[in-house]
C-alpha atoms as a PDB file:
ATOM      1  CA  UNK A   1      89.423 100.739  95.905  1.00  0.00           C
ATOM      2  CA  UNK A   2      87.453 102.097  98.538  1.00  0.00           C
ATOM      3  CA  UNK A   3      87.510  99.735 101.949  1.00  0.00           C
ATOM      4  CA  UNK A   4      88.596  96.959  99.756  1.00  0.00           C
ATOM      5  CA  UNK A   5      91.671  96.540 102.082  1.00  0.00           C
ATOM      6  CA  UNK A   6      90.026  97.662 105.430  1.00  0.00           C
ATOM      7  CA  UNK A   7      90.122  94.454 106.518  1.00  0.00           C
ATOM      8  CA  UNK A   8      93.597  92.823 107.737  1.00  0.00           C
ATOM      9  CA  UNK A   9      92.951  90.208 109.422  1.00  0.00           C
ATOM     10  CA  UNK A  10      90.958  87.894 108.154  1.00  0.00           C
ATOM     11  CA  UNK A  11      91.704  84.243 109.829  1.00  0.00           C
ATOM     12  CA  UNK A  12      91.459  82.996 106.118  1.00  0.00           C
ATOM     13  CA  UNK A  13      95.549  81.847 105.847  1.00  0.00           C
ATOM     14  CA  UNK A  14      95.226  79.852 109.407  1.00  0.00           C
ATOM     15  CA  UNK A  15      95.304  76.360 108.086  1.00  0.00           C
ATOM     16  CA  UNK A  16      98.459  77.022 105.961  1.00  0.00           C
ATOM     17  CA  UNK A  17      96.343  78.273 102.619  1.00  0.00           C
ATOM     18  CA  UNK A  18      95.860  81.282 100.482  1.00  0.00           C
ATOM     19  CA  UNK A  19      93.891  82.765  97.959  1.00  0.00           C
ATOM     20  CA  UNK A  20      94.695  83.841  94.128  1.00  0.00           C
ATOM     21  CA  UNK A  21      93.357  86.635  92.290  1.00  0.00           C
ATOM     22  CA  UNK A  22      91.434  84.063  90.795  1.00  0.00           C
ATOM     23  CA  UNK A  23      89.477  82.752  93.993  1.00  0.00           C
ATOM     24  CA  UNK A  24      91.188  79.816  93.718  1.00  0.00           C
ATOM     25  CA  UNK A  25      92.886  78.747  96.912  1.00  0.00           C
ATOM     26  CA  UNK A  26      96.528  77.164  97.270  1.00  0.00           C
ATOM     27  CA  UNK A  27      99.015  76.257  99.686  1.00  0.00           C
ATOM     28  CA  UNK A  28     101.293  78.947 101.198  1.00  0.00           C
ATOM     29  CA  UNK A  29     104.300  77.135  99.865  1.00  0.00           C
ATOM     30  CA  UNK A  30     103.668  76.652  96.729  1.00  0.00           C
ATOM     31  CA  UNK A  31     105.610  77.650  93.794  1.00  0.00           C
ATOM     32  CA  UNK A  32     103.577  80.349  92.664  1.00  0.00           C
ATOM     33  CA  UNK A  33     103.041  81.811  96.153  1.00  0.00           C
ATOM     34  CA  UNK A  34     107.358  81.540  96.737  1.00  0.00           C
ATOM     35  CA  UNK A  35     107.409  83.766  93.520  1.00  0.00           C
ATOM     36  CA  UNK A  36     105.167  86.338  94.431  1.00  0.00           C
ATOM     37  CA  UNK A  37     106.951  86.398  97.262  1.00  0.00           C
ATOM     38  CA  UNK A  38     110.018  86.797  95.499  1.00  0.00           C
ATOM     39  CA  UNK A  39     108.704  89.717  93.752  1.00  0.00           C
ATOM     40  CA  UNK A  40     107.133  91.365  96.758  1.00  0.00           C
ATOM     41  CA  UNK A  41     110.754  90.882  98.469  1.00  0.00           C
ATOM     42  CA  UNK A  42     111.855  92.769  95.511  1.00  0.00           C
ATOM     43  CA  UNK A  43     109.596  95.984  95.790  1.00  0.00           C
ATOM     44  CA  UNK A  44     110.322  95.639  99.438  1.00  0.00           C
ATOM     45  CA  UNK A  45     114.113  95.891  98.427  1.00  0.00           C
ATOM     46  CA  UNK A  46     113.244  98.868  96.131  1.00  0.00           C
ATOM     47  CA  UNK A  47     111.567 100.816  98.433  1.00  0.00           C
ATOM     48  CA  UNK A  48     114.819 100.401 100.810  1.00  0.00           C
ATOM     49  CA  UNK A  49     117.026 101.752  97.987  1.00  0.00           C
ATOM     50  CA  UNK A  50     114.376 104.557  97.355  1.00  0.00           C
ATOM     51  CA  UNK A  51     114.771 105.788 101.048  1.00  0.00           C
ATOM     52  CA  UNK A  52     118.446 107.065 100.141  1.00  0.00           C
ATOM     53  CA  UNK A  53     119.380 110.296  98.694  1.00  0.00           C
ATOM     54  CA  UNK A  54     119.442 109.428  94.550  1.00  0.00           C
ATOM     55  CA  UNK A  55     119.102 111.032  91.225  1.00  0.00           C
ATOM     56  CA  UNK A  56     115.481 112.337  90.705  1.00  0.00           C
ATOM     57  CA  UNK A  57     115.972 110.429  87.141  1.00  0.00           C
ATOM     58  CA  UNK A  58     117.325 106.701  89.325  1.00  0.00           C
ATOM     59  CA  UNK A  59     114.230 107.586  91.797  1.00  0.00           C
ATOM     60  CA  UNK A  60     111.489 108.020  89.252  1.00  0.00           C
ATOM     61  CA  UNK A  61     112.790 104.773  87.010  1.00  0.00           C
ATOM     62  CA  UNK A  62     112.341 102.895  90.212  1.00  0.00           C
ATOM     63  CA  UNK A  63     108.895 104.293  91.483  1.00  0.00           C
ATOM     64  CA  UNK A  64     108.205 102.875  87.796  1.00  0.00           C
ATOM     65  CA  UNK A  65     109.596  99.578  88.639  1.00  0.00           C
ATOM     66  CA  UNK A  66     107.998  99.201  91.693  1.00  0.00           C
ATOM     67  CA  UNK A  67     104.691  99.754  90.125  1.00  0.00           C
ATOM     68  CA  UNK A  68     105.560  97.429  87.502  1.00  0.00           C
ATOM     69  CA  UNK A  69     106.263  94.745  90.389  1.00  0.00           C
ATOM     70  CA  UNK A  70     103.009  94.935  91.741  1.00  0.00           C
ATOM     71  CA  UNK A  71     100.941  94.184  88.569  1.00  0.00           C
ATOM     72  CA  UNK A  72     103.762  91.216  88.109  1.00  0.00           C
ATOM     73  CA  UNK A  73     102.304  90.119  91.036  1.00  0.00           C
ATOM     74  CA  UNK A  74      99.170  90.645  90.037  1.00  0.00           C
ATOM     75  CA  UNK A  75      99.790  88.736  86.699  1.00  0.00           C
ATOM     76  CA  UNK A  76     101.328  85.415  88.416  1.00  0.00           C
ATOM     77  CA  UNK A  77      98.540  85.950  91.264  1.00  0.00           C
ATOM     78  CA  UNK A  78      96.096  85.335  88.349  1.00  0.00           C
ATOM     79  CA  UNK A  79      97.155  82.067  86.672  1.00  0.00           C
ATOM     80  CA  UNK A  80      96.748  83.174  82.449  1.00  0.00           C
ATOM     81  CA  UNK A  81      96.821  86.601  82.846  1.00  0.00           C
ATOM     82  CA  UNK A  82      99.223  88.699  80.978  1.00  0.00           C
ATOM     83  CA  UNK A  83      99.887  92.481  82.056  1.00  0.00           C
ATOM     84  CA  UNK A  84     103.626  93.070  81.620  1.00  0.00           C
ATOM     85  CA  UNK A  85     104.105  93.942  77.604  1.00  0.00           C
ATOM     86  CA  UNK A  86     106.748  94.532  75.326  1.00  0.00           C
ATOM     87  CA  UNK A  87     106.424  98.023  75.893  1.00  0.00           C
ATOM     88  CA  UNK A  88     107.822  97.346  79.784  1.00  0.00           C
ATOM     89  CA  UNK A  89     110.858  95.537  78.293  1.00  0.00           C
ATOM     90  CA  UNK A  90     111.008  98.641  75.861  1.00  0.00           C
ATOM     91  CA  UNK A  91     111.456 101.017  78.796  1.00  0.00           C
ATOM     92  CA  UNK A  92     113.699  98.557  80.794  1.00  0.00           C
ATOM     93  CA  UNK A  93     116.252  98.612  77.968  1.00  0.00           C
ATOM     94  CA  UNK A  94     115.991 102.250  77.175  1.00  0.00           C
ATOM     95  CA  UNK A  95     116.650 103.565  80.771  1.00  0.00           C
ATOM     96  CA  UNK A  96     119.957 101.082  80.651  1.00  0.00           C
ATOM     97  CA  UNK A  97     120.716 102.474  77.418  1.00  0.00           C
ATOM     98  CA  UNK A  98     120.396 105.759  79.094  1.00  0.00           C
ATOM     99  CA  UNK A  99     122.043 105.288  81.971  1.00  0.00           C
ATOM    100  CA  UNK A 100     124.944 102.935  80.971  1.00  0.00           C
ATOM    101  CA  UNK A 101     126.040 105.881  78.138  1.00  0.00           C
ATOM    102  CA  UNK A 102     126.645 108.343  80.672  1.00  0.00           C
ATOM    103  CA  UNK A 103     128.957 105.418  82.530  1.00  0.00           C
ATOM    104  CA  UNK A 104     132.795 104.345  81.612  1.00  0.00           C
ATOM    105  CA  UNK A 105     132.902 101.149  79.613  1.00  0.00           C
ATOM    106  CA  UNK A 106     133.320  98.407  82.024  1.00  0.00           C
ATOM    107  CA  UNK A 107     137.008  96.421  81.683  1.00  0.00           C
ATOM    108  CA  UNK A 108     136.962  94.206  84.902  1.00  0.00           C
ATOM    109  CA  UNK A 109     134.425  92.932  87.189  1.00  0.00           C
ATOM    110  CA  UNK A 110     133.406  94.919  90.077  1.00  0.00           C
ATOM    111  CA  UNK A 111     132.095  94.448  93.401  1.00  0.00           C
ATOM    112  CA  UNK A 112     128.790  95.538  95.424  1.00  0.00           C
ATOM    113  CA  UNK A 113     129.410  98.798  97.344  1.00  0.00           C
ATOM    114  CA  UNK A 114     130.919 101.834  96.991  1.00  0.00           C
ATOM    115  CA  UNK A 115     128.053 104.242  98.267  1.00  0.00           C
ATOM    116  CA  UNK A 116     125.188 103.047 100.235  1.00  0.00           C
ATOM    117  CA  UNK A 117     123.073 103.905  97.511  1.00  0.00           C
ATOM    118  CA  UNK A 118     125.039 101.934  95.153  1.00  0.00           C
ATOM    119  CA  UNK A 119     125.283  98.729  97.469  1.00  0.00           C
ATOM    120  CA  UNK A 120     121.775  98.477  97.815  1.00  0.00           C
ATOM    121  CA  UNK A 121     121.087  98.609  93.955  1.00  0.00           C
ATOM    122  CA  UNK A 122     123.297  95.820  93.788  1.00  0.00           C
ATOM    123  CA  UNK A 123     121.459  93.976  96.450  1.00  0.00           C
ATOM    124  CA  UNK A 124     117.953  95.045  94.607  1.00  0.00           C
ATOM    125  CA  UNK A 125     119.707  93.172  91.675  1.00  0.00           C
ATOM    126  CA  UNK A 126     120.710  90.071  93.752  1.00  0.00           C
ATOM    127  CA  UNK A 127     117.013  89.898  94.547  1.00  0.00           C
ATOM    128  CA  UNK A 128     116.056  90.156  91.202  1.00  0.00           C
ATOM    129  CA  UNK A 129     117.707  87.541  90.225  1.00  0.00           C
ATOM    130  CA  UNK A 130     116.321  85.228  92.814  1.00  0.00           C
ATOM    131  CA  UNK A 131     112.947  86.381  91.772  1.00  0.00           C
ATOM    132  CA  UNK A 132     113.669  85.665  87.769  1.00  0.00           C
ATOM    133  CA  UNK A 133     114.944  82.188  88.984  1.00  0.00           C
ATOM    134  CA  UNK A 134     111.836  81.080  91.078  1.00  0.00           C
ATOM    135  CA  UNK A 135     109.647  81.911  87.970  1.00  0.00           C
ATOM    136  CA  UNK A 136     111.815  80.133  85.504  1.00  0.00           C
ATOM    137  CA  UNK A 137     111.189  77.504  87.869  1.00  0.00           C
ATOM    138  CA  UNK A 138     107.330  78.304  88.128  1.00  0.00           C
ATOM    139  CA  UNK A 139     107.112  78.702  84.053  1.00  0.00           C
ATOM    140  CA  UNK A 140     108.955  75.152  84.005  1.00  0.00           C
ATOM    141  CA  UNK A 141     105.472  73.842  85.500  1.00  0.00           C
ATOM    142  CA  UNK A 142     103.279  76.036  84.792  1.00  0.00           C
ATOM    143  CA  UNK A 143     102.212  78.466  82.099  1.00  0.00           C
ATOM    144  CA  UNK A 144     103.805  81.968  82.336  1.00  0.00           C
ATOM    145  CA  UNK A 145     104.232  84.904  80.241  1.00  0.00           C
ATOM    146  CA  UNK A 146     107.913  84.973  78.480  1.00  0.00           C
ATOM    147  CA  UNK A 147     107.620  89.010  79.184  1.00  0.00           C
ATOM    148  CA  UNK A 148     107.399  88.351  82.685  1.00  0.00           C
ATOM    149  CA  UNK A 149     110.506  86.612  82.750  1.00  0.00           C
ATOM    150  CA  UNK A 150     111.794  89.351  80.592  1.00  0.00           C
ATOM    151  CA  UNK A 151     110.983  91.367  82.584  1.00  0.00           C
ATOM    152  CA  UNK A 152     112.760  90.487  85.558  1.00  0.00           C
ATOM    153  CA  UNK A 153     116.164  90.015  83.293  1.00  0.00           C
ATOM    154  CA  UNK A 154     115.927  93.323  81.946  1.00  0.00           C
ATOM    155  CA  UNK A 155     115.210  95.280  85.846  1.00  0.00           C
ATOM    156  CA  UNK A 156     118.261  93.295  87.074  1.00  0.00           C
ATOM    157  CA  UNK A 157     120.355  94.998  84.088  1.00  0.00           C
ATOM    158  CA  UNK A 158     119.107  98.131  85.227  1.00  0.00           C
ATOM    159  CA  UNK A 159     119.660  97.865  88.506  1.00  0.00           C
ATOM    160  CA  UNK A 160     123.562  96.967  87.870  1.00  0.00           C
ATOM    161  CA  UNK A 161     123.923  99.938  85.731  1.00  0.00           C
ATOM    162  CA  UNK A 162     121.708 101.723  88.493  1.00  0.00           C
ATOM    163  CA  UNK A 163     124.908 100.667  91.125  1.00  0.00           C
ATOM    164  CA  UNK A 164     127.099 101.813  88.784  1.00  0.00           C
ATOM    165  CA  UNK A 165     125.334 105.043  88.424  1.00  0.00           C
ATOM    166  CA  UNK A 166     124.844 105.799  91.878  1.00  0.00           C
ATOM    167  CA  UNK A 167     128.490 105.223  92.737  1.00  0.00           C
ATOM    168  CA  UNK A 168     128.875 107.805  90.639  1.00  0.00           C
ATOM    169  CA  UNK A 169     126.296 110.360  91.524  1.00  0.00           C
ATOM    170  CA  UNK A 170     127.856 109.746  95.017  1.00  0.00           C
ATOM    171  CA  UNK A 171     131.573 111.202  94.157  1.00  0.00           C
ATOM    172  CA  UNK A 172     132.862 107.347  94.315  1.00  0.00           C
ATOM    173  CA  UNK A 173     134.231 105.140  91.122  1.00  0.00           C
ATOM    174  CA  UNK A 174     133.217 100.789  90.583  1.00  0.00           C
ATOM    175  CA  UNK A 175     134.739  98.777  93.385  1.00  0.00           C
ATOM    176  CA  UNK A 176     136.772  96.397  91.258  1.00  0.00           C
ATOM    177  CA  UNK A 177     137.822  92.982  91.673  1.00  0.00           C
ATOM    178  CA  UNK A 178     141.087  91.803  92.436  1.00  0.00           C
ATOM    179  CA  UNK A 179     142.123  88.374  90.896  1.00  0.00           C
ATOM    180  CA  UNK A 180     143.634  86.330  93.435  1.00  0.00           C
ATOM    181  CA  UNK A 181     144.061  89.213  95.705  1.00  0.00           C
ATOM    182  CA  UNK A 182     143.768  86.806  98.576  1.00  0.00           C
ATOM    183  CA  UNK A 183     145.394  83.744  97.426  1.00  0.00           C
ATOM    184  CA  UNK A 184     148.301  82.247  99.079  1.00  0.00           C
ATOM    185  CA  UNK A 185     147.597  84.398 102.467  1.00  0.00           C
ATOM    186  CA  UNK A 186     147.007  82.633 105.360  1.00  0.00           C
END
């Protein structure tokens, strides 16, 4: 890459544009900027999670993911480009295969929390979901890869079993759910 980046400023974004990989140049609110966005607020979230003490196994999945992320951005930052593959969805649904065996089966619906950890995979996920939204929206308008949105659905999986997981690792159970635990308090 060299001094590709060296540059920061560069005065180009001033009048309320940007450019695509593509040269092409857009508005910053446009739907394909929001979901980059979306997905760079989503390796953002990552790296939080990744500052915690985790699993070398959770931490290395999600250095994966986060890598992942960026040439997602790079394939919606290039309108027709394709660079997620099946084999990304392949290692999405192994690692939750992986990871969800070692687990209890799930009976009820739990809550975010537990661990710190934990909380901020399920927040990661909540993000995730957001992001898989905007480019269901995006691919509703504009041509997108169906593995991208794959994508994105299989990482949030794996980053509700990685909440589960990490409640675990970190002595705690699920938070569970309480039907109507509140009702008919005032």
């Amino acid at each position: 890459m060299g001094n590709r980046l060296s540059k920061i400023v560069t005065r180009t974004g001033d009048a309320g544009t940007t450019g695509l990989g593509d040269g092409s140049r857009v508005t910053k609110d446009c739907l394909r900027i929001e979901v980059i966005g979306e997905i760079d607020e989503l390796n953002s979230s990552l790296g939080v999670l990744l500052t915690e003490e985790i699993p070398a196994a959770i931490r290395d999945a999600l250095l994966g993911a986060q890598n992942d992320l960026f040439d997602l951005g790079g394939e919606i930052c290039i309108p027709g480009t394709n660079i997620i593959s099946e084999a990304h969805i392949v290692r999405l649904e192994e690692l939750v295969e992986q990871f969800n065996d070692t687990l209890s089966p799930l009976k009820d619906f739990i809550l975010p929390g537990g661990t710190r950890a934990a909380a901020l995979a399920h927040l990661s996920r909540t993000v995730c979901r957001r992001a898989e939204r905007r480019l269901v929206h995006l691919a509703n308008h504009e041509s997108v890869s169906d593995l991208a949105r794959k994508y994105l659905n299989r990482l949030s999986d794996l980053l509700f079993v990685f909440g589960r997981a990490l409640n675990v690792a970190g002595g705690r159970g699920d938070v569970l759910w309480v039907q109507g635990k509140n009702r008919g308090t005032t």
